[in-house]
C-alpha atoms as a PDB file:
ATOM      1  CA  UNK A   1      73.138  72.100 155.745  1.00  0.00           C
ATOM      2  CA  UNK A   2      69.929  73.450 153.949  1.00  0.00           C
ATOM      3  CA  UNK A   3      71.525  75.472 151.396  1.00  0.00           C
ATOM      4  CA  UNK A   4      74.245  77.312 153.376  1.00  0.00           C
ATOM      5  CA  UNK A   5      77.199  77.154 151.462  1.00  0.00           C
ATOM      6  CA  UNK A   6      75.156  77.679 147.523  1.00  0.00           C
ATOM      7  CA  UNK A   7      74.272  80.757 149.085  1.00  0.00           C
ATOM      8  CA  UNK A   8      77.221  82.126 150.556  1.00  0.00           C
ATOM      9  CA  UNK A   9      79.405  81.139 146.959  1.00  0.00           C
ATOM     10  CA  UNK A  10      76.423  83.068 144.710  1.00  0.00           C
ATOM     11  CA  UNK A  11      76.644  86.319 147.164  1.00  0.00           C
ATOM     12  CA  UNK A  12      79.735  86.952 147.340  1.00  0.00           C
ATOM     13  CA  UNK A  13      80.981  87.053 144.043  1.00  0.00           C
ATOM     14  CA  UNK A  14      77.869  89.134 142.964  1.00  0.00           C
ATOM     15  CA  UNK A  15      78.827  91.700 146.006  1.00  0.00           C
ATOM     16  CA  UNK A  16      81.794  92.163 144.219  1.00  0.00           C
ATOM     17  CA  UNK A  17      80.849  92.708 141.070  1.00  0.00           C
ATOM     18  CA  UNK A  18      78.026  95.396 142.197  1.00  0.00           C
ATOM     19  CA  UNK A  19      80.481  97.166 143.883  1.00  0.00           C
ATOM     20  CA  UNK A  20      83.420  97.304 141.472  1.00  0.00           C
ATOM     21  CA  UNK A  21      80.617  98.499 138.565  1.00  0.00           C
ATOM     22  CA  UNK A  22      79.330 101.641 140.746  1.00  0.00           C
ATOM     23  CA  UNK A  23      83.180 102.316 140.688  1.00  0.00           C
ATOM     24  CA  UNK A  24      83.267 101.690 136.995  1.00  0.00           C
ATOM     25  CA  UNK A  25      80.196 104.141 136.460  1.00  0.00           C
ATOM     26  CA  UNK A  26      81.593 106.833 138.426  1.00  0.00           C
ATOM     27  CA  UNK A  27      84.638 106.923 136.803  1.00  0.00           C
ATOM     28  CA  UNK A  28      83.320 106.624 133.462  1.00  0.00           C
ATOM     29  CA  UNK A  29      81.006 109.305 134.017  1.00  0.00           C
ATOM     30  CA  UNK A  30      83.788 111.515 135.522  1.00  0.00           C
ATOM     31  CA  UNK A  31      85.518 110.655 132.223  1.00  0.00           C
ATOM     32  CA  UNK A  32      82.636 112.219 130.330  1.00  0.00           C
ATOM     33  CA  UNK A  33      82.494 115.117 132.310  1.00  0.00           C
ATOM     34  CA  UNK A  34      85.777 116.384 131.747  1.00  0.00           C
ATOM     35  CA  UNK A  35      85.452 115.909 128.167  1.00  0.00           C
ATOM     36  CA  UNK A  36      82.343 117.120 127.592  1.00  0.00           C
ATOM     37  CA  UNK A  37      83.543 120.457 129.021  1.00  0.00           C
ATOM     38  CA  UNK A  38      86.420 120.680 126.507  1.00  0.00           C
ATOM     39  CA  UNK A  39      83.405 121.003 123.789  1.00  0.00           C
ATOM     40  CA  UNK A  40      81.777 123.578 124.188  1.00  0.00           C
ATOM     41  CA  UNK A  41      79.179 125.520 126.302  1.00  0.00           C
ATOM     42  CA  UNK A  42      75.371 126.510 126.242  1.00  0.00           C
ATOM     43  CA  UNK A  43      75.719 130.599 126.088  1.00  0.00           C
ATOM     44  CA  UNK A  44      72.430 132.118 127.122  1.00  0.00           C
ATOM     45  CA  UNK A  45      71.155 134.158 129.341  1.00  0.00           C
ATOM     46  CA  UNK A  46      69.939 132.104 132.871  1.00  0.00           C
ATOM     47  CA  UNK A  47      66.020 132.474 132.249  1.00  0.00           C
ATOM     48  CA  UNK A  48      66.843 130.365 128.641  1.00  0.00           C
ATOM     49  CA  UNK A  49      69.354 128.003 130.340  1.00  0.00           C
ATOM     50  CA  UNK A  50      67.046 125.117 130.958  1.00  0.00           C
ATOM     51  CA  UNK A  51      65.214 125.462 127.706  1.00  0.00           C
ATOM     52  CA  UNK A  52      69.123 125.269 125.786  1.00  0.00           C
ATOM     53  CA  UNK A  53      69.705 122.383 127.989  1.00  0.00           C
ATOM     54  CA  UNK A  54      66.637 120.692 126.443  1.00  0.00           C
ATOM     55  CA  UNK A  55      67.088 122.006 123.069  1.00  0.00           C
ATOM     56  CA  UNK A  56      70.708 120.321 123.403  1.00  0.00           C
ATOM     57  CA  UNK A  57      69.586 117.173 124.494  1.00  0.00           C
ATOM     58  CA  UNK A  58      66.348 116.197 122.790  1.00  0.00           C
ATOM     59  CA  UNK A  59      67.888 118.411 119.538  1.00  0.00           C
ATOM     60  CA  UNK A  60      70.851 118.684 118.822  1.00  0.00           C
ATOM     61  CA  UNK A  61      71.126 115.663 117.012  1.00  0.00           C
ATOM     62  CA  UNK A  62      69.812 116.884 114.061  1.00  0.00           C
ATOM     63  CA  UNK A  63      69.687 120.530 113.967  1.00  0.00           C
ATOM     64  CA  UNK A  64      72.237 123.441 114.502  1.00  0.00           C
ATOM     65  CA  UNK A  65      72.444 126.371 117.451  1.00  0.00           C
ATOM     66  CA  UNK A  66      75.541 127.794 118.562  1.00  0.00           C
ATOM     67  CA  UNK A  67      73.734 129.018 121.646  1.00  0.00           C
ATOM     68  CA  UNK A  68      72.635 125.413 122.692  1.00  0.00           C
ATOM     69  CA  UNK A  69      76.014 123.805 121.636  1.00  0.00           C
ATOM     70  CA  UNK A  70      74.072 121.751 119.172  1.00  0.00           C
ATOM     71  CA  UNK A  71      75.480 121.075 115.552  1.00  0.00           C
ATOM     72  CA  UNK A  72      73.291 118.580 114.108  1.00  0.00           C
ATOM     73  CA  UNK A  73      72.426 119.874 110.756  1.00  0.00           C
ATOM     74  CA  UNK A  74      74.549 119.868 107.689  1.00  0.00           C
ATOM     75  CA  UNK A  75      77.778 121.645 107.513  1.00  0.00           C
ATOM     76  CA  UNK A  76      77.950 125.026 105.973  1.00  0.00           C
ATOM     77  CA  UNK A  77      80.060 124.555 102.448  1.00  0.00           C
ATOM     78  CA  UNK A  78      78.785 120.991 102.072  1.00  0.00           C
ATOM     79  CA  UNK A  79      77.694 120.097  98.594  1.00  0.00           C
ATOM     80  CA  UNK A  80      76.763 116.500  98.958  1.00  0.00           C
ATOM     81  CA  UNK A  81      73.242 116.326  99.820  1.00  0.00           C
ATOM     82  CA  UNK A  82      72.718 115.577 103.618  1.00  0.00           C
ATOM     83  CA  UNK A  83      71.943 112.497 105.921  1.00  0.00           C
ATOM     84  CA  UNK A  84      67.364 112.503 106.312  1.00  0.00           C
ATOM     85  CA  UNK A  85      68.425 113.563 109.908  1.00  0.00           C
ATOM     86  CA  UNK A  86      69.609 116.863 108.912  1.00  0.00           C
ATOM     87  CA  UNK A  87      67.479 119.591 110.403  1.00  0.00           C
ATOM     88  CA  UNK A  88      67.286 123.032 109.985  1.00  0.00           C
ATOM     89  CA  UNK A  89      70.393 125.272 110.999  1.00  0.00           C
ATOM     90  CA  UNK A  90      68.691 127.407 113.571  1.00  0.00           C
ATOM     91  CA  UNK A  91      71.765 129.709 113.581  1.00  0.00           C
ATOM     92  CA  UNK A  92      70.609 131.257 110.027  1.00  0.00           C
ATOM     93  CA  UNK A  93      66.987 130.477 110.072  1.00  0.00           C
ATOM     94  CA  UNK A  94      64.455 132.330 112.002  1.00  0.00           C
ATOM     95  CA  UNK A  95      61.808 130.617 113.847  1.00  0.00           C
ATOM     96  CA  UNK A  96      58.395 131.958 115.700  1.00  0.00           C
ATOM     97  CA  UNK A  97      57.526 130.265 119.079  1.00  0.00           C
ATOM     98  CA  UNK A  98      53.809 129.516 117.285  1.00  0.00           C
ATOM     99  CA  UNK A  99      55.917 127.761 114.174  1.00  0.00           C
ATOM    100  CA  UNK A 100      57.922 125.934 117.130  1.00  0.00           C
ATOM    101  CA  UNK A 101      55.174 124.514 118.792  1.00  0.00           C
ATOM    102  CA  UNK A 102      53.537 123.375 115.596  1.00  0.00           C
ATOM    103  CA  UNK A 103      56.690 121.366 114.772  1.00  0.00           C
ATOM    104  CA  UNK A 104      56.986 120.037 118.441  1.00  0.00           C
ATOM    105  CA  UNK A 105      53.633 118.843 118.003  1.00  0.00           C
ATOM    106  CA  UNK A 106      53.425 117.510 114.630  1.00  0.00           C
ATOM    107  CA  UNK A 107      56.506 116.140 114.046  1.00  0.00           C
ATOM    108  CA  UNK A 108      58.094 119.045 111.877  1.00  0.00           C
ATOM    109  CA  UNK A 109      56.451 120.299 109.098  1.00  0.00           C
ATOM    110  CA  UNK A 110      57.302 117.589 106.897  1.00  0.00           C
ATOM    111  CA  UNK A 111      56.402 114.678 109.309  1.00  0.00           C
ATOM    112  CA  UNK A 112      59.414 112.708 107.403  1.00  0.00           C
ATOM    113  CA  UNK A 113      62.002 112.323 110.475  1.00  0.00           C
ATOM    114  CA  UNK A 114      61.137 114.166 113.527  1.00  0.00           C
ATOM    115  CA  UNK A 115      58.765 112.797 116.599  1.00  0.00           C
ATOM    116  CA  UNK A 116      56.433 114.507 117.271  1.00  0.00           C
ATOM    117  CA  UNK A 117      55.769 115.796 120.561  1.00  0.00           C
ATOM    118  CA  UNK A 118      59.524 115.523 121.444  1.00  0.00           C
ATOM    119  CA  UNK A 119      58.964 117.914 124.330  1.00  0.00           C
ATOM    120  CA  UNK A 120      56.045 118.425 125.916  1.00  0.00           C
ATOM    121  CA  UNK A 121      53.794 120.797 128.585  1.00  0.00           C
ATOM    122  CA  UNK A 122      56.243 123.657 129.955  1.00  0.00           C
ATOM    123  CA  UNK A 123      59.067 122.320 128.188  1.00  0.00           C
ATOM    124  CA  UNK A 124      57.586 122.751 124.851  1.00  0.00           C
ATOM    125  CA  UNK A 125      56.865 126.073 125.586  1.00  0.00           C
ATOM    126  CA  UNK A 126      60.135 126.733 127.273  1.00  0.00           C
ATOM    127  CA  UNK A 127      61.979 125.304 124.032  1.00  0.00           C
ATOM    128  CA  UNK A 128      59.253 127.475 121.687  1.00  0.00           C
ATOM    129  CA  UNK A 129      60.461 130.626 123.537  1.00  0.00           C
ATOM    130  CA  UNK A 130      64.167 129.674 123.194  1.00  0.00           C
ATOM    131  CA  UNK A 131      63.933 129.277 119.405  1.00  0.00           C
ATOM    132  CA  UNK A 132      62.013 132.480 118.991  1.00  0.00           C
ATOM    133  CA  UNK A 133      64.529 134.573 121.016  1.00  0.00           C
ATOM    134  CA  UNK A 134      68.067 132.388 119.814  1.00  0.00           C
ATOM    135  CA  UNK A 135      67.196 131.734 116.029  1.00  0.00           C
ATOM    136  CA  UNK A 136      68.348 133.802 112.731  1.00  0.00           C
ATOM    137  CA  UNK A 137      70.858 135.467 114.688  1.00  0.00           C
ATOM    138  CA  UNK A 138      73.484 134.629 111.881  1.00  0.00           C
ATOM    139  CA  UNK A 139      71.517 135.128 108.812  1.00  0.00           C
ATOM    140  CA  UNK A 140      72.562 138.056 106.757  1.00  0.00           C
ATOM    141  CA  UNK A 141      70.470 140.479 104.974  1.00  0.00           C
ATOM    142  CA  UNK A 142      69.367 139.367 101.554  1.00  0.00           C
ATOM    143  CA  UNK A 143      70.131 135.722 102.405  1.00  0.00           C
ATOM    144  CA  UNK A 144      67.649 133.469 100.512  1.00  0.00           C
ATOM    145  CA  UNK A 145      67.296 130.734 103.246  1.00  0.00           C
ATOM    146  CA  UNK A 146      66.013 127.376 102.162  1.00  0.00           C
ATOM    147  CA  UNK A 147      64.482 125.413 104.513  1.00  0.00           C
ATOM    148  CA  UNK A 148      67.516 123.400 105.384  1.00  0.00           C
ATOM    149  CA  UNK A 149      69.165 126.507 106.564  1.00  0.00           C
ATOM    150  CA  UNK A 150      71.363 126.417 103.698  1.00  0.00           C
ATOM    151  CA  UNK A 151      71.817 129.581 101.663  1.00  0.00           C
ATOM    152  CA  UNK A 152      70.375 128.986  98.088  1.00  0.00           C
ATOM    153  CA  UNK A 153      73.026 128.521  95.048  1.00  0.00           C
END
């Protein structure tokens, strides 16, 4: 018996477990899909969809746009300062695709937080166009906008 049985005792079990984590992961990830519809939705038109999508995923964790469901920047009203990660809000502050891609590339304009080249190729520019079309659609007339996206005291 060269081995026979150790091999049939370490397969099985390990079968087992392979198969009941797949189950695991497709439930979980059914979980997440349900949920994640209940908050919110990426609103733009088709020919921006995969740029939002991008935006959403790669930024949204620190800066704000309604049209890419993201809401990473400080709150509106907040009077504490902010967490470093707090980007612009790119629903009150206006951004030009060649200002974008500088950013994108250099690691904001600061260099303090963001990677740089976060995107790159076609998706940069995808995301560059997206900002340029989607930003400063809530910022008033008059508003003084700092470059947190904050209105100015």
């Amino acid at each position: 018996m060269s081995g026979g049985y150790y091999a049939a005792a370490v397969t099985r079990p390990t079968t087992r477990i392979r198969a009941r984590s797949g189950l695991y992961a497709v439930a979980i990830a059914a979980l997440l899909g349900v949920s994640g519809c209940a908050q919110g939705k990426i609103d733009v038109a088709e020919e921006n969809h995969r740029a939002a999508v991008i935006f959403n995923e790669r930024c949204s964790g620190c800066h704000t746009l309604s049209s890419a469901n993201s809401f990473g920047s400080k709150q509106a009203g907040a009077l504490a300062p902010g967490e470093r990660t707090n980007g612009p809000n790119f629903n009150v502050r206006k951004v030009s695709k060649d200002d974008t891609l500088y950013a994108i590339r250099n690691g904001g304009f600061s260099g303090a937080i963001m990677p740089a080249n976060i995107v790159m190729g076609k998706d940069a520019e995808a995301v560059a166009d997206f900002l340029e079309k989607y930003s400063g659609r809530e910022r008033g007339e008059g508003e003084d906008v700092q470059g947190s996206g904050e209105q100015a005291e």
